[in-house]
Protein backbone atom coordinates (compact mmCIF):
# COMPACT_ATOMS: atom_id res chain seq x y z
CA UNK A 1 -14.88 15.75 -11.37
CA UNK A 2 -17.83 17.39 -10.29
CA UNK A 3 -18.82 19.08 -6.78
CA UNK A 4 -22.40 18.47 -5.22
CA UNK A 5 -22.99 19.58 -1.85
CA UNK A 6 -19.34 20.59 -0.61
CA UNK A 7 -18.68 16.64 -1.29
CA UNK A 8 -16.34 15.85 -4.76
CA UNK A 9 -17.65 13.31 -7.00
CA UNK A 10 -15.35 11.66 -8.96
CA UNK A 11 -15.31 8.86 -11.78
CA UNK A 12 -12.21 7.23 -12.63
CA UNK A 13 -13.67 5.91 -15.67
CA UNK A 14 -12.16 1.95 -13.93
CA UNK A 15 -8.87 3.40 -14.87
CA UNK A 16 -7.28 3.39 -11.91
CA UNK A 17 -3.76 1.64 -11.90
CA UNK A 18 -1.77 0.29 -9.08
CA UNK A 19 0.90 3.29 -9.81
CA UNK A 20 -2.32 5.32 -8.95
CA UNK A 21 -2.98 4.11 -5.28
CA UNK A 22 0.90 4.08 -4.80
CA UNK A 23 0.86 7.68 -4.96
CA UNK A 24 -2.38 8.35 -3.13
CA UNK A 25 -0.99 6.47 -0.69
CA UNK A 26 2.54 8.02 -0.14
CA UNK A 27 0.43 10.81 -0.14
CA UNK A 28 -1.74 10.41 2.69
CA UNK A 29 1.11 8.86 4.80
CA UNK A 30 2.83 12.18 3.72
CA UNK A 31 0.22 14.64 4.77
CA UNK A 32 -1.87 13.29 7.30
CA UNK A 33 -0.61 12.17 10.71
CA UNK A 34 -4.02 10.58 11.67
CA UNK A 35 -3.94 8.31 8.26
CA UNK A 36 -0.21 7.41 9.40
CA UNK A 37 -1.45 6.35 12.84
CA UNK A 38 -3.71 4.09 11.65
CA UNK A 39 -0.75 2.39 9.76
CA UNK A 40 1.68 2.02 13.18
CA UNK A 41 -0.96 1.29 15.21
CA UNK A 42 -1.22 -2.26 12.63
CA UNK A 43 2.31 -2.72 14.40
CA UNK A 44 4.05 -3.88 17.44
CA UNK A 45 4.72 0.20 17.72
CA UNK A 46 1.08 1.01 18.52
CA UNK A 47 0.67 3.55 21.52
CA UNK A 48 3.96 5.24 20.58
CA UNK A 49 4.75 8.57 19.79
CA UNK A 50 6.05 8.75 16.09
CA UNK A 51 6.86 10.81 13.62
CA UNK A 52 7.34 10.42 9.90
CA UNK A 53 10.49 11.39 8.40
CA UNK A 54 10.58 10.06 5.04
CA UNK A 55 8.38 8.64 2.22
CA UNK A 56 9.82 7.09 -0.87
CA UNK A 57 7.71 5.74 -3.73
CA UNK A 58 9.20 2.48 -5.92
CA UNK A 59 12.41 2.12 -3.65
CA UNK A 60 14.25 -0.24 -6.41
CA UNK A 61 17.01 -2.40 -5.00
CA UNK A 62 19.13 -4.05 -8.30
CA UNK A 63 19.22 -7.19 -6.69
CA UNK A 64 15.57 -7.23 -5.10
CA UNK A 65 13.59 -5.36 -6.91
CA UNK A 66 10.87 -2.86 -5.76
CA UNK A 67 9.12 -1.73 -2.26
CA UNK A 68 5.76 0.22 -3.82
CA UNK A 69 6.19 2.17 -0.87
CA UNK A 70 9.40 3.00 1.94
CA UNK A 71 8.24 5.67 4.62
CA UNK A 72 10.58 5.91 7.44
CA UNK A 73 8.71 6.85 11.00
CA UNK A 74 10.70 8.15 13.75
CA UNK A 75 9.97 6.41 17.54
CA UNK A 76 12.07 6.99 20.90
CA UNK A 77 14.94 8.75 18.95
CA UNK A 78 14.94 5.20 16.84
CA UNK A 79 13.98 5.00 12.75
CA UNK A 80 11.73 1.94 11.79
CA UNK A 81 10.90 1.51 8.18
CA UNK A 82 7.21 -0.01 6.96
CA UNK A 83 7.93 -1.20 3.57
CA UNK A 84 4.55 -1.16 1.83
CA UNK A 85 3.44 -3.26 -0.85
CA UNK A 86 0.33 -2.23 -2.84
CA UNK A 87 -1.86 -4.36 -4.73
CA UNK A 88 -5.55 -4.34 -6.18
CA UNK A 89 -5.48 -7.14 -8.78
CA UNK A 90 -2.17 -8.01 -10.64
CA UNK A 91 -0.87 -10.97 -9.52
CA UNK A 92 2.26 -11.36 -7.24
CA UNK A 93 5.83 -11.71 -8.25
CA UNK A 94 7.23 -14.59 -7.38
CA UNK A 95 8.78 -14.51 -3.88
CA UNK A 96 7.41 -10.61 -3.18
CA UNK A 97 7.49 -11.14 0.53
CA UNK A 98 10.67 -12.87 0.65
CA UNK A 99 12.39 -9.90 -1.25
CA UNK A 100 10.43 -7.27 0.40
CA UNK A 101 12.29 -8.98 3.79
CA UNK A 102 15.42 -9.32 2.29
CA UNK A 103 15.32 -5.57 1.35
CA UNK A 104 14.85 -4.97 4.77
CA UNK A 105 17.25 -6.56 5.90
CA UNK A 106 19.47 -4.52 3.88
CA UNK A 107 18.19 -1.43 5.30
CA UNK A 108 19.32 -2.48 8.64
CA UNK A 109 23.00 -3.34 7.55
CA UNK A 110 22.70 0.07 5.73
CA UNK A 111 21.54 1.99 8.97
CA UNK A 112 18.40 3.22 7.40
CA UNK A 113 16.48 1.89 10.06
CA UNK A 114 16.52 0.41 13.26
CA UNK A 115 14.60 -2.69 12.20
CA UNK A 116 11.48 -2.73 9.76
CA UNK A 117 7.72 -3.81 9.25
CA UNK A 118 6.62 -5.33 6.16
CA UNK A 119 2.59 -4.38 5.00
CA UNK A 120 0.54 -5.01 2.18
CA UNK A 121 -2.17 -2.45 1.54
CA UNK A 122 -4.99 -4.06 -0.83
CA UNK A 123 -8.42 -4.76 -1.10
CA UNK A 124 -9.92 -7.27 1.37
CA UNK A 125 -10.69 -9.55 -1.90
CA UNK A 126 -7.14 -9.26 -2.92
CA UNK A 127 -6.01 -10.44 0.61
CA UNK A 128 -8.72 -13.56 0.17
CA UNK A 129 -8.20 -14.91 -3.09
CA UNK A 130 -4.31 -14.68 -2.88
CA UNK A 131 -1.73 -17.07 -0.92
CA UNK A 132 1.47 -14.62 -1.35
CA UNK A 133 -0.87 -11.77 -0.13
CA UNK A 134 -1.25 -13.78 2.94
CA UNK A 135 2.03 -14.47 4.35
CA UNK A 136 2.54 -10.05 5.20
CA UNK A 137 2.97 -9.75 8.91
CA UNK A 138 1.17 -6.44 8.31
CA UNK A 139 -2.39 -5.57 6.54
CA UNK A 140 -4.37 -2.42 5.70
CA UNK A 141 -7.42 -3.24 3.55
CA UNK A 142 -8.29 -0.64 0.65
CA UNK A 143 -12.25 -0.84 2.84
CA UNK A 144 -10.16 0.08 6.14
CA UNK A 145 -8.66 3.49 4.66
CA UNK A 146 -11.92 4.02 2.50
CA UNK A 147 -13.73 3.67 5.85
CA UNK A 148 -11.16 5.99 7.64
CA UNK A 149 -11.97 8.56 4.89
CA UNK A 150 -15.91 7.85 5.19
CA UNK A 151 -16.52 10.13 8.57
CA UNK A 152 -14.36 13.13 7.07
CA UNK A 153 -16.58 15.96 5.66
CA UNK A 154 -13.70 17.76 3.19
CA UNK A 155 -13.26 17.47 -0.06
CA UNK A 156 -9.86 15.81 -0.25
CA UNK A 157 -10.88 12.88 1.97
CA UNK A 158 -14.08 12.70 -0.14
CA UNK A 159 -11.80 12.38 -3.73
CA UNK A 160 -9.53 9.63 -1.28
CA UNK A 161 -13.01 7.73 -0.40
CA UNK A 162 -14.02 7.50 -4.16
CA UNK A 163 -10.71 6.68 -5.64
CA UNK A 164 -10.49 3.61 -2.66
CA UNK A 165 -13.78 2.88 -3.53
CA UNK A 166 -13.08 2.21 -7.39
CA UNK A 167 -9.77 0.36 -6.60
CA UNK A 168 -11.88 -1.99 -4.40
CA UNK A 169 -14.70 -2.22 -7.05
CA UNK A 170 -11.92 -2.83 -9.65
CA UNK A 171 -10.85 -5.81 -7.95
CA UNK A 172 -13.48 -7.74 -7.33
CA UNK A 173 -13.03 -10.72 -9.26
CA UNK A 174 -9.48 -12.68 -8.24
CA UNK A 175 -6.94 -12.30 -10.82
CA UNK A 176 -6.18 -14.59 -12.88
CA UNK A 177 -3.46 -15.75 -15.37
CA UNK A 178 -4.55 -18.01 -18.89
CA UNK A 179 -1.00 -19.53 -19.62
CA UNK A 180 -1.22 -20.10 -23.67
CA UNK A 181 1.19 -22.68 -24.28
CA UNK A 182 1.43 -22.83 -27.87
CA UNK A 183 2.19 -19.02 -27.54
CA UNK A 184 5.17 -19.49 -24.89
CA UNK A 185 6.54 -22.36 -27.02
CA UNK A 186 6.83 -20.03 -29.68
CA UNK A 187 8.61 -17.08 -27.81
């Protein structure tokens, strides 16, 4: 990390990992109210008054697996949850939407929440080149918060702008899977 001009530069070497932007993430939804606003207004909930009273990072349900990301926002006296999932090139689990509903459901019948909204936060790429990516009700590109971060002049937004920036450069090519078959006969 080196400073030039009260601005941070940062190289991440192309090591950044989805765990990575998970935290970043649950960090700016954590810490800055302005980030978080651009995240409800993505929602039916836009225009409200909020306030966030919970983030959780890799919410694990036995039965249905993982939200990336659980933050619980506070509207009208009312809790909604946005379960988050993050991506910037693996590939999705099967049914990831389905399950991410399901949880949701859940957290209803468990009083968590009032009712829910399920997002994926990824790289505009990501969102392109992948069908399960497509059926989230909610989207926040990787260039959308990079572009958020852009017209800040600190150097915390300037570190979140270049570790965006290499998650969306690290995904520019579609994942892919080569399925050896030879190999999964054997195992």
């Amino acid at each position: 990390m080196n400073r030039t001009n009260n601005r941070i530069t940062c190289n991440f070497n192309n090591t950044i990992t989805e765990r990575d932007m998970d935290l970043l993430l649950a960090e700016m939804l954590s810490t800055d109210s302005d980030f978080c606003h651009l995240v409800v207004e993505k929602t039916d909930l836009k225009g409200k008054s909020f306030k966030v009273i919970k983030v959780e990072v890799s919410k694990s349900d036995n039965d249905l697996g993982e939200s990336d990301i659980t933050v619980i926002v506070e509207v009208d006296g009312e809790k909604y949850g946005l379960l988050i999932e993050d991506k910037i090139d693996a590939i999705a689990m099967p049914d990831q939407h389905e399950r991410y509903t399901k949880r949701g459901d859940k957290g209803i019948k468990a009083k968590d929440y009032k009712d829910y909204r399920v997002f994926i936060f990824c790289p505009e790429k990501y969102r392109e080149n992948n069908s399960e990516a497509k059926l989230y009700e909610h989207l926040l590109t990787y260039e959308e918060c990079r572009d958020y971060f852009k017209g800040k002049d600190d150097p915390l937004s300037s570190y979140r702008y270049q570790q965006l920036s290499q998650a969306i450069t690290k995904a520019k090519k579609a994942p892919s899977v080569t399925v050896d078959k030879d190999a999964n006969a054997f195992f």
